[in-house]
C-alpha atoms as a PDB file:
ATOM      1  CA  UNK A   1    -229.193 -28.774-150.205  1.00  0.00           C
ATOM      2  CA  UNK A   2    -231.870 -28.416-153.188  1.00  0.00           C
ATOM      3  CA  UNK A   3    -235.051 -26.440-151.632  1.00  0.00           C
ATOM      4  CA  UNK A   4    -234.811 -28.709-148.362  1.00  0.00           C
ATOM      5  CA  UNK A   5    -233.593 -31.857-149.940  1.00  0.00           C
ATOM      6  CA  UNK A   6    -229.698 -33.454-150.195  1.00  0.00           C
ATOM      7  CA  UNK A   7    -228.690 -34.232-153.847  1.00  0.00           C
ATOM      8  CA  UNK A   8    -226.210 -37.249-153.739  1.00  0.00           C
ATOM      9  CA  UNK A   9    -224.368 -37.375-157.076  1.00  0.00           C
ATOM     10  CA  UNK A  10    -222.213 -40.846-158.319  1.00  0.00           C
ATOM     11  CA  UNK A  11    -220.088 -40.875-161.539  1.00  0.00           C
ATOM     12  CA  UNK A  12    -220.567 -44.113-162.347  1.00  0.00           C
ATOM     13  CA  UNK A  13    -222.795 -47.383-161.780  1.00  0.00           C
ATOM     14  CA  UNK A  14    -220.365 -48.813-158.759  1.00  0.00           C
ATOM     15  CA  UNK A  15    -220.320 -45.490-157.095  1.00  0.00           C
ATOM     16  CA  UNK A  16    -223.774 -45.046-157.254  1.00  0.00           C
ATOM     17  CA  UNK A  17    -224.511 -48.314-155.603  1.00  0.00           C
ATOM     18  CA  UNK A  18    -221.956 -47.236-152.690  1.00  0.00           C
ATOM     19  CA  UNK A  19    -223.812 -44.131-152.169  1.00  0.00           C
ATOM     20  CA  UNK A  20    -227.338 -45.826-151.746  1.00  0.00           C
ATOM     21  CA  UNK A  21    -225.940 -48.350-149.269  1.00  0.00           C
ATOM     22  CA  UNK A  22    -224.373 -45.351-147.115  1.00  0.00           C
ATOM     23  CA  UNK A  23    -227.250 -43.247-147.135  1.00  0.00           C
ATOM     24  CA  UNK A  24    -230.784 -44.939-147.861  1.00  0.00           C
ATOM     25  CA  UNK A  25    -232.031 -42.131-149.695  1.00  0.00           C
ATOM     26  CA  UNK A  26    -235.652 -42.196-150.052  1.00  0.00           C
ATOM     27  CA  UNK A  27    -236.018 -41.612-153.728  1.00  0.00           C
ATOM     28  CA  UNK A  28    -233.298 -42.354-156.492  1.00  0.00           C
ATOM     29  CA  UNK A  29    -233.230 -40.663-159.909  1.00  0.00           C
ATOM     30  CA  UNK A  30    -230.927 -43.030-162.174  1.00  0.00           C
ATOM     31  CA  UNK A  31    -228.991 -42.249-165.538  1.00  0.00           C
ATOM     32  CA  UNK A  32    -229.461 -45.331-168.154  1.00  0.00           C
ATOM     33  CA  UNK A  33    -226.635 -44.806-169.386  1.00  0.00           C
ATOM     34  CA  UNK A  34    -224.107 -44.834-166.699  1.00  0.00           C
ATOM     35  CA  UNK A  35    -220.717 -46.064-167.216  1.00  0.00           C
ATOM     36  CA  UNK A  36    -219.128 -49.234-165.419  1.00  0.00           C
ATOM     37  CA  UNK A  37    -223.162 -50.473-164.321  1.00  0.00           C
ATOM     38  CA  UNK A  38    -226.052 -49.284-166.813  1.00  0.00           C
ATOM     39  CA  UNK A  39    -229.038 -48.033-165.076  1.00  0.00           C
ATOM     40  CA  UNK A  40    -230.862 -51.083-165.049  1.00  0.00           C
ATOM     41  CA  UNK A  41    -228.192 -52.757-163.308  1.00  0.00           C
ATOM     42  CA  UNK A  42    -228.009 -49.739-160.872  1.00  0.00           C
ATOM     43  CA  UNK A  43    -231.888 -50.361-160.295  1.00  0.00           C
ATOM     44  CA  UNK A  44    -231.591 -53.976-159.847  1.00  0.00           C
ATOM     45  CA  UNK A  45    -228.675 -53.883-157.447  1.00  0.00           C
ATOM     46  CA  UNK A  46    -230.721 -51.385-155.433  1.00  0.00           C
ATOM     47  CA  UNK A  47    -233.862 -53.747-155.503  1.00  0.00           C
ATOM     48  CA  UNK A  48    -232.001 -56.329-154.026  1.00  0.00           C
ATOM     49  CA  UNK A  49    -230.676 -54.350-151.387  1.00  0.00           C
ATOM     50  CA  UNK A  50    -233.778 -53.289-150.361  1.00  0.00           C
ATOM     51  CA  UNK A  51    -235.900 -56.684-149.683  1.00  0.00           C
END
């Protein structure tokens, strides 16, 4: 825990998708330049999750 708040950490595009569908954080702080999925594909994948 970070001053009240759990950091999640992914090494990579695919494992950062996993990690938002297991724990709906509220906020998500993306790399651009993630291997495997870039950020914006990261972003996108989330977006669609979430409607």
């Amino acid at each position: 825990m970070h001053r009240g708040y759990k950091v999640i950490t992914a090494h990579d595009g695919t494992a950062a998708l996993k990690a938002v569908a297991e724990t709906k954080p509220d906020v998500v702080v993306v790399d651009p330049g993630l291997p495997n999925l870039d950020g914006t594909e990261v972003i996108a994948g989330v977006s669609a999750r979430s409607c």
